[in-house]
N, C-alpha and C. Protein backbone atom coordinates (compact mmCIF):
# COMPACT_ATOMS: atom_id res chain seq x y z
N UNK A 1 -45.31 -50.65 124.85
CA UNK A 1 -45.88 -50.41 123.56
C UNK A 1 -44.94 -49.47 122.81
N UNK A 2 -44.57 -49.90 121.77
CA UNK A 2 -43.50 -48.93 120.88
C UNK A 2 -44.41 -48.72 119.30
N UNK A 3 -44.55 -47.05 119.73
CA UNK A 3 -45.00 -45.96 119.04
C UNK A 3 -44.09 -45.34 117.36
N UNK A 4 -44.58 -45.98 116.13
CA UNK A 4 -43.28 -45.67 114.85
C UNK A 4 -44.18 -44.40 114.46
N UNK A 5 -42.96 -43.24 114.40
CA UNK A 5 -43.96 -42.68 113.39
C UNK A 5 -43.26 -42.23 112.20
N UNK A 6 -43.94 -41.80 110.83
CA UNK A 6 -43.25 -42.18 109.77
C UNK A 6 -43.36 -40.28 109.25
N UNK A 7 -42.36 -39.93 108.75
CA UNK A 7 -42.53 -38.57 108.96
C UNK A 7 -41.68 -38.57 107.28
N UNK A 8 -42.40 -38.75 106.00
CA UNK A 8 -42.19 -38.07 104.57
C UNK A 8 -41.92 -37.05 104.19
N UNK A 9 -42.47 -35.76 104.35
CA UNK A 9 -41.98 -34.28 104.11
C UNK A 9 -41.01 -33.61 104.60
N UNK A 10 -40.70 -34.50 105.56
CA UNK A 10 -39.57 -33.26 106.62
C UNK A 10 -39.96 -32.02 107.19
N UNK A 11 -40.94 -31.59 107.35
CA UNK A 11 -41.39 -30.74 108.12
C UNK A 11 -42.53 -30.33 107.24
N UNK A 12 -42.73 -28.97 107.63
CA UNK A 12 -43.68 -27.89 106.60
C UNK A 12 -43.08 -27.72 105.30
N UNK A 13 -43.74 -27.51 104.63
CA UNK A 13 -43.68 -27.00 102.82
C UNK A 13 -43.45 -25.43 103.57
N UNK A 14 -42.52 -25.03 102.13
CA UNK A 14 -41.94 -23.60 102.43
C UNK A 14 -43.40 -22.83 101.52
N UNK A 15 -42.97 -21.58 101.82
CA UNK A 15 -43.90 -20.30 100.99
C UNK A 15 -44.48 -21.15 99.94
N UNK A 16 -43.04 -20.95 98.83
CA UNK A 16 -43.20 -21.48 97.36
C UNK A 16 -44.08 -22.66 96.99
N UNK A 17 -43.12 -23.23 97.84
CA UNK A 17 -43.94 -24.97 97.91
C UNK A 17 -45.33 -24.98 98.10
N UNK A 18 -46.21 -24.48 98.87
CA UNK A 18 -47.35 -23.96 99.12
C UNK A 18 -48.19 -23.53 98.13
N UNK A 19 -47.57 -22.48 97.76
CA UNK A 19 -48.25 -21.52 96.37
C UNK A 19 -48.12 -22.71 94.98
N UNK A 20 -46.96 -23.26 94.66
CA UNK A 20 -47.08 -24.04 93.65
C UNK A 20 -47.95 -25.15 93.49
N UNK A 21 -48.14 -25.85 94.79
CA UNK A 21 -49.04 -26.84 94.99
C UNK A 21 -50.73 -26.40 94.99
N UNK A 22 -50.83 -24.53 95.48
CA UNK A 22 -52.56 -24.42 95.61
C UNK A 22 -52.71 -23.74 94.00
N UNK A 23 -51.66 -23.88 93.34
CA UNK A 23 -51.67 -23.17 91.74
C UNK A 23 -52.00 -24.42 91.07
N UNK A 24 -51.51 -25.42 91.37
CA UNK A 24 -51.22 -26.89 90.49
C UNK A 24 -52.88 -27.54 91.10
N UNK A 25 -53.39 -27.09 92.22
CA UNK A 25 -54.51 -28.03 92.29
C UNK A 25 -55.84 -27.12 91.58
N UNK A 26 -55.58 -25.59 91.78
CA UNK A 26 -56.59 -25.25 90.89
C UNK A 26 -56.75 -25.40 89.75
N UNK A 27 -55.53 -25.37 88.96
CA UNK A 27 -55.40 -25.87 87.80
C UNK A 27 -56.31 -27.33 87.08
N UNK A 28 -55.72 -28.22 87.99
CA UNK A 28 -56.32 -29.77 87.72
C UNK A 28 -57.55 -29.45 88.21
N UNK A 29 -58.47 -28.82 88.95
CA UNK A 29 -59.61 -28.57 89.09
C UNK A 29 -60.54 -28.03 88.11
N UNK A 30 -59.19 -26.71 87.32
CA UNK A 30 -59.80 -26.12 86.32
C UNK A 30 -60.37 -27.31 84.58
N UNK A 31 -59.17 -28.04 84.80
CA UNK A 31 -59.08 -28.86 84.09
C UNK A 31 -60.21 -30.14 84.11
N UNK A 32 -60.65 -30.33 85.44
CA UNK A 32 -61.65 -31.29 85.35
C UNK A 32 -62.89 -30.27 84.65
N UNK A 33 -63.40 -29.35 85.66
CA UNK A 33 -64.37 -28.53 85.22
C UNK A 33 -64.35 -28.90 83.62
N UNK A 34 -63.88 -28.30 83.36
CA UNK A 34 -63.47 -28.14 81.63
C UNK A 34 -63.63 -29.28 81.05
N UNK A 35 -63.13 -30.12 81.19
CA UNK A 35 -63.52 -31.44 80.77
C UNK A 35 -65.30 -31.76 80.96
N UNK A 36 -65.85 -31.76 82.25
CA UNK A 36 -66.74 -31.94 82.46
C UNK A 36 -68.14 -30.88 81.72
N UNK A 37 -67.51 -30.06 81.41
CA UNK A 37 -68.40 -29.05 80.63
C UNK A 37 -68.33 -29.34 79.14
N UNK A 38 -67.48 -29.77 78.79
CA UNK A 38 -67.22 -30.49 77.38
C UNK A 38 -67.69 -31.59 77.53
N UNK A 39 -67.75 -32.27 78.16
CA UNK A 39 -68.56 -33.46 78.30
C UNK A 39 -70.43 -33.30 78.15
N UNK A 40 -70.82 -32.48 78.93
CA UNK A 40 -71.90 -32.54 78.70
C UNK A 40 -72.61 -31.42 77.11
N UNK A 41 -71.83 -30.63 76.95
CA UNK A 41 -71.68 -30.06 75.68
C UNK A 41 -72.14 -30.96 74.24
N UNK A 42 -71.15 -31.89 74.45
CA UNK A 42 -71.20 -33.22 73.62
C UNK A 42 -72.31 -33.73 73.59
N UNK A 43 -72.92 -34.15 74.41
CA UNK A 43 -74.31 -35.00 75.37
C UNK A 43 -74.98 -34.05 74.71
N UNK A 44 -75.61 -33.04 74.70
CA UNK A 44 -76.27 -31.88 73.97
C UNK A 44 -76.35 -31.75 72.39
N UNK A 45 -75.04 -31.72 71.95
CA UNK A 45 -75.04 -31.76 70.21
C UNK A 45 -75.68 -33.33 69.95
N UNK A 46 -74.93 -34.49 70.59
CA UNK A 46 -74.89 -35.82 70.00
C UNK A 46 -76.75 -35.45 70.18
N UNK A 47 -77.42 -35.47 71.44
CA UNK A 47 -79.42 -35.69 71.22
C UNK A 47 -80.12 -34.64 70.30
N UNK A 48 -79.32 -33.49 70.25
CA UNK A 48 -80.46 -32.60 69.17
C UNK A 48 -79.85 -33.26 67.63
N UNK A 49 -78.86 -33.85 67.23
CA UNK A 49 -78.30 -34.73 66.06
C UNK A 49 -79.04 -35.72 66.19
N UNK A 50 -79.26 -36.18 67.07
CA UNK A 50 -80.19 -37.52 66.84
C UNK A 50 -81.66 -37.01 67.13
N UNK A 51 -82.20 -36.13 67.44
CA UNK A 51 -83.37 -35.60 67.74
C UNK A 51 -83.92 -35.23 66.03
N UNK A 52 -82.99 -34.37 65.82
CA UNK A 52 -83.32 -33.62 64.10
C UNK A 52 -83.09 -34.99 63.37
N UNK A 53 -82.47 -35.97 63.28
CA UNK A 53 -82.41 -37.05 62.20
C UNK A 53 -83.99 -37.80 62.68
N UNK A 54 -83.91 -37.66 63.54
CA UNK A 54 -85.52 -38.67 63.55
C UNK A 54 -86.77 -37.93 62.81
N UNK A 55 -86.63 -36.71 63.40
CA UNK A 55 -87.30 -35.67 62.46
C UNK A 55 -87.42 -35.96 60.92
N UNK A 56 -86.01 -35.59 60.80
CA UNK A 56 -86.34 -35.61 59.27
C UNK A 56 -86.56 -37.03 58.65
N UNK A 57 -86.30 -37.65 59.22
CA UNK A 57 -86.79 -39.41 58.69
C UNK A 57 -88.68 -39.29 58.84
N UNK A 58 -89.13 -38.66 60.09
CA UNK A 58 -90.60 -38.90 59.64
C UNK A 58 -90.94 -38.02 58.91
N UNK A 59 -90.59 -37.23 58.80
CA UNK A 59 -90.79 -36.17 57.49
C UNK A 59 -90.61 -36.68 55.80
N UNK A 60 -89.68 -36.92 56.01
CA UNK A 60 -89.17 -38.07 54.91
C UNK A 60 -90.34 -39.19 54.51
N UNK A 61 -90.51 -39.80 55.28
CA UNK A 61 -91.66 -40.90 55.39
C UNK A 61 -93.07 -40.76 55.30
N UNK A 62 -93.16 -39.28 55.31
CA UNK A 62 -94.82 -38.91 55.07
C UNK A 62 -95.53 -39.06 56.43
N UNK A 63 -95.03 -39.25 57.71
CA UNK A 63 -95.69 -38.89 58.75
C UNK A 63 -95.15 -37.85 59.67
N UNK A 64 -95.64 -36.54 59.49
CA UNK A 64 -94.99 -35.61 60.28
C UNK A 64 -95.14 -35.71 61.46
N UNK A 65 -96.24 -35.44 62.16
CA UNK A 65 -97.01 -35.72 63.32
C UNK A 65 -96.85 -37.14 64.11
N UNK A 66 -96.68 -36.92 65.06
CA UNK A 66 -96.24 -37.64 66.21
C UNK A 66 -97.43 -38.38 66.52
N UNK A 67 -97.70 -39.74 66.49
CA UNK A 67 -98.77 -40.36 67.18
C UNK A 67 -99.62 -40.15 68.29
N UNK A 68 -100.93 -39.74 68.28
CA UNK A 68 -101.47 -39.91 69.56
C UNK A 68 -101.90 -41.35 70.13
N UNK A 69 -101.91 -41.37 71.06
CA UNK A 69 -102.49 -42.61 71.95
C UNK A 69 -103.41 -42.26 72.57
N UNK A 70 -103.70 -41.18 72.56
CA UNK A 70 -105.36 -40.97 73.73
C UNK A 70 -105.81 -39.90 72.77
N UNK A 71 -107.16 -40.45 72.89
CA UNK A 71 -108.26 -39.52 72.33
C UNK A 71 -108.24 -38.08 72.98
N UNK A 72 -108.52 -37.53 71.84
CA UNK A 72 -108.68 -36.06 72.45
C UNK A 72 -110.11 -35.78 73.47
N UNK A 73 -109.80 -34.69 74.21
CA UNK A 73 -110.68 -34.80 75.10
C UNK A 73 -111.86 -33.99 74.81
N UNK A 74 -113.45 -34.92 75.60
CA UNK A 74 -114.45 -34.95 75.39
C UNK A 74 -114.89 -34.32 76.61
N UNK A 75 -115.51 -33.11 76.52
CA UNK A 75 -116.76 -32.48 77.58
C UNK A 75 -117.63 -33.15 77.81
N UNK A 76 -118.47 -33.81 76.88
CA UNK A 76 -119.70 -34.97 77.44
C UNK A 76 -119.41 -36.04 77.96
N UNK A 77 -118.29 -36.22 78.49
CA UNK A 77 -117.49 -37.37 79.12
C UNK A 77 -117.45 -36.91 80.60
N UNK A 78 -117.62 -35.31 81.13
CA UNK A 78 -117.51 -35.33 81.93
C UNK A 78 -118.09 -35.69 83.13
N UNK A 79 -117.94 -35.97 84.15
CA UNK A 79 -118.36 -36.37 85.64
C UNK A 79 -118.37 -35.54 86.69
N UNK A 80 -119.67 -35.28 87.34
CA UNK A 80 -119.55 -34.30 88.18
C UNK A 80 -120.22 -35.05 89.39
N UNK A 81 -119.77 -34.40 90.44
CA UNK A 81 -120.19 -35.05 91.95
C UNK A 81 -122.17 -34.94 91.90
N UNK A 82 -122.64 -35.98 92.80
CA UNK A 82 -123.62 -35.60 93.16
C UNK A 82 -123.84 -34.64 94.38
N UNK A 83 -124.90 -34.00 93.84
CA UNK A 83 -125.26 -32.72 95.22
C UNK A 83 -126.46 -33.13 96.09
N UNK A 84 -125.44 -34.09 97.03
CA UNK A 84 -126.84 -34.35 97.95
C UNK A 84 -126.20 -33.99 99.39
N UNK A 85 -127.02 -34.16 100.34
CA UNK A 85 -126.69 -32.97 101.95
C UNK A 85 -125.68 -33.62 102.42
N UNK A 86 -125.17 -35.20 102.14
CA UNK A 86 -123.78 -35.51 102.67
C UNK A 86 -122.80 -34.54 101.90
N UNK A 87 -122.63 -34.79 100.96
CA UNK A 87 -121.74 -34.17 100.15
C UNK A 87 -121.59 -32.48 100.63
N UNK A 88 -122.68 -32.31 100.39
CA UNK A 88 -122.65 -30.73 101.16
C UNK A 88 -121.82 -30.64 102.42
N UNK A 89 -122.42 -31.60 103.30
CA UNK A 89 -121.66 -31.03 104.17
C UNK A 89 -120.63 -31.95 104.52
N UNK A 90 -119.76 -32.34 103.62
CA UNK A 90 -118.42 -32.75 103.79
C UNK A 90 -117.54 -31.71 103.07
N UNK A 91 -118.18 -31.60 101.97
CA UNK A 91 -117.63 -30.06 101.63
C UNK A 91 -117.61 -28.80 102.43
N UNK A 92 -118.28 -28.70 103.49
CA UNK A 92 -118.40 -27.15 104.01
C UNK A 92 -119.29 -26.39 103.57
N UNK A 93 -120.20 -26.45 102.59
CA UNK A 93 -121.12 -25.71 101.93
C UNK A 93 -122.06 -25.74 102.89
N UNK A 94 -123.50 -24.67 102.16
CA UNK A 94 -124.60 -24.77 102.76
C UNK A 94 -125.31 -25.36 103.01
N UNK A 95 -126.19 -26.56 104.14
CA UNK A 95 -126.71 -27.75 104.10
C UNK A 95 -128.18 -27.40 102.90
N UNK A 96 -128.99 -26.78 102.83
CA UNK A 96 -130.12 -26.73 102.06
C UNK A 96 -129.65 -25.82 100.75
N UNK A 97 -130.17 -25.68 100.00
CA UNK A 97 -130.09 -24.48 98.57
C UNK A 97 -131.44 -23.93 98.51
């Protein structure tokens, strides 16, 4: 079995070589960051720009207020358990009152 091996650098990177390369990758790191923070920056102005134009279009239009879809809520609507001795004592309460 014959073993190639392929050897590009010529050995170790010197001092310099080292330092320039962990300078050059923070850099492009710094550089993504940066990008990526400007990126979402953007994402932020572009929805409150389109947030405030919708605004002022229903404002504009004579409907300020945002549609409801559900009725506001009703107390005489409410539902309460019956109090009978199962219930009691699935709850843990006192079996009699």
């Amino acid at each position: 079995m014959k073993i190639r091996i392929i050897n590009l650098g010529g050995g170790r990177l010197s001092r310099g070589k080292t330092i320039a390369l962990a300078i050059a990758a923070v850099a492009i790191g710094g550089i993504f960051l940066a990008f990526g923070i400007a990126l979402l920056a953007t994402l932020a102005v572009v929805g409150t720009v389109i947030a405030a134009g919708m605004a002022v279009a229903r404002l504009v239009r004579g409907r300020p207020a945002l549609p409801t879809r559900e009725p506001p809520l009703d107390p005489s609507m409410e539902v309460f358990p019956t109090h009978s001795d199962e219930s009691r004592r699935v709850e843990g309460g006192p079996t009699k009152r």
